[in-house]
Structures are given as C-alpha cells and as structure tokens.
N, C-alpha and C. Protein backbone atom coordinates (compact mmCIF):
# COMPACT_ATOMS: atom_id res chain seq x y z
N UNK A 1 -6.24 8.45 27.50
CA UNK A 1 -5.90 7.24 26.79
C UNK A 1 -5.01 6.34 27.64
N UNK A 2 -4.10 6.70 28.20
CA UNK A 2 -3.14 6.11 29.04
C UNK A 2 -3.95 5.62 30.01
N UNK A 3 -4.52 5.92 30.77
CA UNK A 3 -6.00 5.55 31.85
C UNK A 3 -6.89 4.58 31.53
N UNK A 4 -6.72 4.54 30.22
CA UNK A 4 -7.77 3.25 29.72
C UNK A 4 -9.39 3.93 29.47
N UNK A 5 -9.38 5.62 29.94
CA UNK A 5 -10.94 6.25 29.86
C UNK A 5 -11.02 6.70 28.73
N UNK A 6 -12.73 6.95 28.49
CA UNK A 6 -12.88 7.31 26.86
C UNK A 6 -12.84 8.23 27.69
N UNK A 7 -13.36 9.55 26.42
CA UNK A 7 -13.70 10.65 27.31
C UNK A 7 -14.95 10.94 27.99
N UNK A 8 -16.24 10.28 27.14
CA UNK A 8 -16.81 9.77 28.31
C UNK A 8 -17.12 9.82 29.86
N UNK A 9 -16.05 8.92 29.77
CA UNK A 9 -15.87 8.41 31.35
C UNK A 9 -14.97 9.55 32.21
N UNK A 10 -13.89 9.95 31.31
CA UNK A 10 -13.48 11.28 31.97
C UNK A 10 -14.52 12.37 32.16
N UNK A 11 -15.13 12.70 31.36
CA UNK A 11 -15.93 13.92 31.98
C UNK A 11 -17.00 13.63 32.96
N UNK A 12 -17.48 12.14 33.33
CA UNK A 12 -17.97 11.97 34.34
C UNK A 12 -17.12 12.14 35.68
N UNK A 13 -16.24 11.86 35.68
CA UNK A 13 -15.24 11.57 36.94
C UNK A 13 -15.38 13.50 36.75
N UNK A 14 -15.24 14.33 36.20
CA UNK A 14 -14.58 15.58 36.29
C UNK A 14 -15.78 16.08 36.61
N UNK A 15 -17.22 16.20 36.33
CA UNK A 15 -18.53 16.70 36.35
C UNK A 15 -18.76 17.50 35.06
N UNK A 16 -18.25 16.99 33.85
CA UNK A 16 -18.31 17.90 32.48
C UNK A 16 -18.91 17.34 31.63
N UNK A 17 -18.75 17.22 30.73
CA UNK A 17 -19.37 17.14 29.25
C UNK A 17 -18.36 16.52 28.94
N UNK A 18 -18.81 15.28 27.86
CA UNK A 18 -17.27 15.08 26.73
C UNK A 18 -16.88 15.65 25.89
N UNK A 19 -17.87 16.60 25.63
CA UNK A 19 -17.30 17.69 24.36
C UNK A 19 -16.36 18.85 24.79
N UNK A 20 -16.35 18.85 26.30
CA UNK A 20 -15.64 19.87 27.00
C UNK A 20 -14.15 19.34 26.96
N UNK A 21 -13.97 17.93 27.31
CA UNK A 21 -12.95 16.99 27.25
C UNK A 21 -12.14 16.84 26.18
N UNK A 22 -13.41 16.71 24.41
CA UNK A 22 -12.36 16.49 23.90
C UNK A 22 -11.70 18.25 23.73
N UNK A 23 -12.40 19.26 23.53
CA UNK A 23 -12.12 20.63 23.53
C UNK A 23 -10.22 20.84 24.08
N UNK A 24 -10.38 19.99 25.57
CA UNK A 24 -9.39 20.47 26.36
C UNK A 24 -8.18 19.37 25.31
N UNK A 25 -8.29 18.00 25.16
CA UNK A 25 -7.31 17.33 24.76
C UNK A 25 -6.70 17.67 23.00
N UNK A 26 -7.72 18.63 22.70
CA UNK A 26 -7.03 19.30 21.31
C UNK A 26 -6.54 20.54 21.43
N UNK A 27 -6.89 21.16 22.71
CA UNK A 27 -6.04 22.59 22.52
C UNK A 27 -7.11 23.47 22.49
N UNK A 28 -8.38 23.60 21.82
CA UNK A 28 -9.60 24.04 21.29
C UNK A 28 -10.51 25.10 22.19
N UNK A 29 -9.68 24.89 23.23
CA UNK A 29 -11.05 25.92 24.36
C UNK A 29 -10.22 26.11 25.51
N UNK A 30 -10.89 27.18 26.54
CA UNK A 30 -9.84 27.93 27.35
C UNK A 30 -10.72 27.50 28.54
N UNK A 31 -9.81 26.90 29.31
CA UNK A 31 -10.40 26.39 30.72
C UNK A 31 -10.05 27.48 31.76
N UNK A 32 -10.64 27.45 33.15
CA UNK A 32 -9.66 27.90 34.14
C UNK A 32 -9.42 26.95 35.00
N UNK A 33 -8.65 27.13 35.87
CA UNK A 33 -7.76 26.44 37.21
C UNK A 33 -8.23 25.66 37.64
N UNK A 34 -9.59 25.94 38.26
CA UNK A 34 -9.94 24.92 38.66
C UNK A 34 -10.52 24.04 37.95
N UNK A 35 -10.87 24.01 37.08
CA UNK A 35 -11.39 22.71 35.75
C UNK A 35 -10.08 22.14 35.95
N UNK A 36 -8.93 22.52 35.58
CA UNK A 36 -8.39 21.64 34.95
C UNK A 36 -7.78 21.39 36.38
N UNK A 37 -7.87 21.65 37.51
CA UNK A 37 -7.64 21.22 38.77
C UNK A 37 -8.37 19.80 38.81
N UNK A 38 -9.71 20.07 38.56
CA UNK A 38 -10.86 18.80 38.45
C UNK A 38 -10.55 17.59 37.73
N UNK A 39 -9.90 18.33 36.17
CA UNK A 39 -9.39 16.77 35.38
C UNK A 39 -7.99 16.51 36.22
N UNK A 40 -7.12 17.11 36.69
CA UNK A 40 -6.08 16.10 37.09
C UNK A 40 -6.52 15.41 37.99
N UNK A 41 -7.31 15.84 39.24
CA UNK A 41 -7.85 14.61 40.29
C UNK A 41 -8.11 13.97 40.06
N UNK A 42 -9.50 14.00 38.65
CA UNK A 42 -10.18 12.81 38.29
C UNK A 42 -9.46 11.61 37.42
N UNK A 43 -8.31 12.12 36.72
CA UNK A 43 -7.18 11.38 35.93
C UNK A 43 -6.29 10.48 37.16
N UNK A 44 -5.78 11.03 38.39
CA UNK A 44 -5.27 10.56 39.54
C UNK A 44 -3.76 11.19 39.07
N UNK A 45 -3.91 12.26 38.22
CA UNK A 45 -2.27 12.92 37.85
C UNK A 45 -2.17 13.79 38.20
N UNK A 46 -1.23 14.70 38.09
CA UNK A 46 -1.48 16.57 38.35
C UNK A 46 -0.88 16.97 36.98
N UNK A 47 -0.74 18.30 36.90
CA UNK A 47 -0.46 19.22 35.62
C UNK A 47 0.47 20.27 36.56
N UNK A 48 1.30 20.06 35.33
CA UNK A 48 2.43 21.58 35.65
C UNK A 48 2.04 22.70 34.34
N UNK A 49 1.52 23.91 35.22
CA UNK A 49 1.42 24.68 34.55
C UNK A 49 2.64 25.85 34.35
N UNK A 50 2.64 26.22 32.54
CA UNK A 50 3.64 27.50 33.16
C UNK A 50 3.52 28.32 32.51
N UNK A 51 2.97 29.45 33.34
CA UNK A 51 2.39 30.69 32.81
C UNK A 51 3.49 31.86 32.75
N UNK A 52 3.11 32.42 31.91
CA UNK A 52 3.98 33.87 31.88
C UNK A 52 5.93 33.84 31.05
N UNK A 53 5.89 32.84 30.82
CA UNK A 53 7.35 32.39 29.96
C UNK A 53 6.82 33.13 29.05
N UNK A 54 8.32 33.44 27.98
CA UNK A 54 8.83 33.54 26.98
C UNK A 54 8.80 32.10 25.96
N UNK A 55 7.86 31.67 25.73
CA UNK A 55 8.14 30.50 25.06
C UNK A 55 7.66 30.35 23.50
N UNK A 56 8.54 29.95 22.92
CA UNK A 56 8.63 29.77 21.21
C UNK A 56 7.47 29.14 20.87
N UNK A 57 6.83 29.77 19.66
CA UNK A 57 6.13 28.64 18.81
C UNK A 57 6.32 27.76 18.54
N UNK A 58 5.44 26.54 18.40
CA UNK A 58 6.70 24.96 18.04
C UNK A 58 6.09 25.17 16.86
N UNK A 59 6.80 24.53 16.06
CA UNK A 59 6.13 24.01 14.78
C UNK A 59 5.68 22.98 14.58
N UNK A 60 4.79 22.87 13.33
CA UNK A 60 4.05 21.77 13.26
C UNK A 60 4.78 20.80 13.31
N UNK A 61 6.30 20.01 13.00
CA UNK A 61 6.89 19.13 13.45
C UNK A 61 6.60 18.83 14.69
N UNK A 62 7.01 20.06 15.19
CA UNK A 62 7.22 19.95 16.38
C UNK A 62 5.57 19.05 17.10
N UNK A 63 4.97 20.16 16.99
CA UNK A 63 3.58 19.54 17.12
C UNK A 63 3.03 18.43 16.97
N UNK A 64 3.00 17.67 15.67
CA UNK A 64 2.96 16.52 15.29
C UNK A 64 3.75 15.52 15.62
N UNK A 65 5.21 15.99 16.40
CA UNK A 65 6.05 14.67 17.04
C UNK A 65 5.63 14.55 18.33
N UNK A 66 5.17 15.84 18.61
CA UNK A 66 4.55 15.12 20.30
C UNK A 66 2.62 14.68 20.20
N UNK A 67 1.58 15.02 19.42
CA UNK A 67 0.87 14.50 19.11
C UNK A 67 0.66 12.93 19.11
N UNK A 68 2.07 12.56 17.88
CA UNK A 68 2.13 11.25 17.78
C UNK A 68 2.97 9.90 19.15
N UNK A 69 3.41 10.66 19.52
CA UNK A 69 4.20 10.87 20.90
C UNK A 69 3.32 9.77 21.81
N UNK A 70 1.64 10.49 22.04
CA UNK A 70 1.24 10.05 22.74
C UNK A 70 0.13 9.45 22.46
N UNK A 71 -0.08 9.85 20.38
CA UNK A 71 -1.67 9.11 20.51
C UNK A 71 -0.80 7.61 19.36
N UNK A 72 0.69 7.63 19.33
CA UNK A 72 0.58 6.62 18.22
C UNK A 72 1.07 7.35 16.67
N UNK A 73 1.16 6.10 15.91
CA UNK A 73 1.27 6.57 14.35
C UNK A 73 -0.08 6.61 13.82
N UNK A 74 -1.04 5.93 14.27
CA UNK A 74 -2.23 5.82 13.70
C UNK A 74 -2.68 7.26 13.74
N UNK A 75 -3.25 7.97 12.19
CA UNK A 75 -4.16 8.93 12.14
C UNK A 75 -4.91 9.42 12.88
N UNK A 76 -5.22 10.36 13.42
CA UNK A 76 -6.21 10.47 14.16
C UNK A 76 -7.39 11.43 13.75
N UNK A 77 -8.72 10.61 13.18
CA UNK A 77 -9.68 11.33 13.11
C UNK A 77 -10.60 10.95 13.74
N UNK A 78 -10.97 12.50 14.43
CA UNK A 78 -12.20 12.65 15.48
C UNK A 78 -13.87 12.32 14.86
N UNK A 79 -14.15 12.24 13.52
CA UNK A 79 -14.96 12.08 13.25
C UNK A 79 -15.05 9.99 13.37
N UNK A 80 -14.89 9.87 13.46
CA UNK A 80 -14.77 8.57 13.93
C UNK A 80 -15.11 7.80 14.91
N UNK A 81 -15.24 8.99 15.87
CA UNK A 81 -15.91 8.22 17.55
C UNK A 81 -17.26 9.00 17.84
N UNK A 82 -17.28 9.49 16.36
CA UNK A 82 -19.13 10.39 16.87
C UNK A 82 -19.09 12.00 17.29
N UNK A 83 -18.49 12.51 17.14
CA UNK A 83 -18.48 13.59 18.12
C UNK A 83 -19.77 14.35 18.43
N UNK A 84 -19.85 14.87 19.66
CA UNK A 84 -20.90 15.53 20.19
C UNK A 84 -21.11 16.94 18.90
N UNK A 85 -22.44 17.18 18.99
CA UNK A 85 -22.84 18.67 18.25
C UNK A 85 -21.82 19.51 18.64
N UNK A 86 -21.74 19.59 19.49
CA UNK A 86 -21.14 21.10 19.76
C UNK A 86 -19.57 20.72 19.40
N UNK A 87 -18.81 19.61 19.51
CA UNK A 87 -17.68 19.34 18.49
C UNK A 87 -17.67 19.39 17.60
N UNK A 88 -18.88 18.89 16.56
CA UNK A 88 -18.75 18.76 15.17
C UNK A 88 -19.04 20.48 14.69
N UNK A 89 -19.72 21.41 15.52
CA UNK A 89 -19.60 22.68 15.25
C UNK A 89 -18.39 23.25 15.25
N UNK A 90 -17.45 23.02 15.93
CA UNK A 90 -16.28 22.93 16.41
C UNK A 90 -14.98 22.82 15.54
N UNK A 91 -15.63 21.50 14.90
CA UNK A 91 -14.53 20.96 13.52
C UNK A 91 -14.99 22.14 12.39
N UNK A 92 -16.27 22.09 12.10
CA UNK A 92 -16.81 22.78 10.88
C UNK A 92 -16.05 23.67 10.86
N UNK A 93 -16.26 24.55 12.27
CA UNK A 93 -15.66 26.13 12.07
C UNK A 93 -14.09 26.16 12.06
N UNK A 94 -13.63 24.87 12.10
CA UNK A 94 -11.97 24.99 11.65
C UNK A 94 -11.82 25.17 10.17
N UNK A 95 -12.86 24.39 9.40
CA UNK A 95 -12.88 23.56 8.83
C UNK A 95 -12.16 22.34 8.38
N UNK A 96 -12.79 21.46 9.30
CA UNK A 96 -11.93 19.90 9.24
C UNK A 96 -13.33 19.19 9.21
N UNK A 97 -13.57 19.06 7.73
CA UNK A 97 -15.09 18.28 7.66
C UNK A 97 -14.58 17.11 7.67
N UNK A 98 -15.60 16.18 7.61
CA UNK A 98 -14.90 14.47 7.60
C UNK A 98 -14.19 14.27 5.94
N UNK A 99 -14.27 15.36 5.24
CA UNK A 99 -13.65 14.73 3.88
C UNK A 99 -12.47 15.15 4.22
N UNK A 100 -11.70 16.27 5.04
CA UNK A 100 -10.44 16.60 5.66
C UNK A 100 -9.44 15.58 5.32
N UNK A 101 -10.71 14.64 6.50
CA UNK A 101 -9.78 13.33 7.27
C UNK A 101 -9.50 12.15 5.84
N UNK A 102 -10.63 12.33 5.42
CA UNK A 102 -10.48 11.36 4.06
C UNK A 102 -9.30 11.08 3.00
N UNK A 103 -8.70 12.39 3.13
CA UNK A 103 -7.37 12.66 2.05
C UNK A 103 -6.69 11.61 2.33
C-alpha cells in the first residue's frame, strides 16, 4: 500500500500469485526465506526477521492498533477487491463470509 502496488502488481515484481500476496499480508500462510527475500527486493525494502524469541501474544488491541496503524480507520474488507478462489477458500475456512464484513 505504501508503494502505491495492488497486490497484483506485487506478485508480479515477486514471480507469485496475488493470492499468495494477499496470504502473506494477513498472516494466513507460511512462507520461507527466500520468498519473502523475493517480496522485500521487489517492494525495494528489506524485513527484519526474528526468530527464536520469547515473545508475548499481542492482543487483539494490540493487533488491531497496528493493523489500523498501517491500513487506516477505514474497515477493511477483503471481499471487496474480488479475491482470488483460492482466497475466498481461504476466508470460508475461517469463516469470514462476506456477511462477516456486513455487520
């Protein structure tokens, strides 16, 4: 978002899928190293990773203040920009149907 790319356009620059993209920007799927080696190049950023801490659960505050942090106050529902099959399989099996978002 900060980049000005949909995701889209990011998973072209990376050689992926956008459903892989949005996967990674919700938390949703387990990459390795070098993927996400691939999205920082293609972003022009890097990532600090840190493995092996002791680190606390945040809570959903917590969660939701950095969420909003970076996407805004505006709501954010994914059913909204189309999502690929294999996302909307994705949501189902959370279950976050589009009536979720509707509340």
């Amino acid at each position: 978002k900060v980049l000005g790319l949909t995701q889209e356009e990011l998973a072209s620059r990376v050689g992926t899928t956008q459903a892989m993209i949005s996967r990674l920007e919700s938390g949703r799927g387990s990459f390795n190293l070098p993927f996400l080696d691939r999205v920082a190049r293609a972003s022009g950023g890097s990532m600090n990773l840190l493995i092996g801490l002791d680190t606390p659960s945040l809570s959903s505050a917590e969660k939701r203040r950095r969420v909003t942090a970076v996407l805004g106050e505006r709501p954010f529902d994914p059913w909204e920009r189309d999502p690929a099959a294999v996302e909307v399989q994705s949501l189902l099996a959370d279950g976050l149907t589009r009536e979720h978002f509707q509340g």
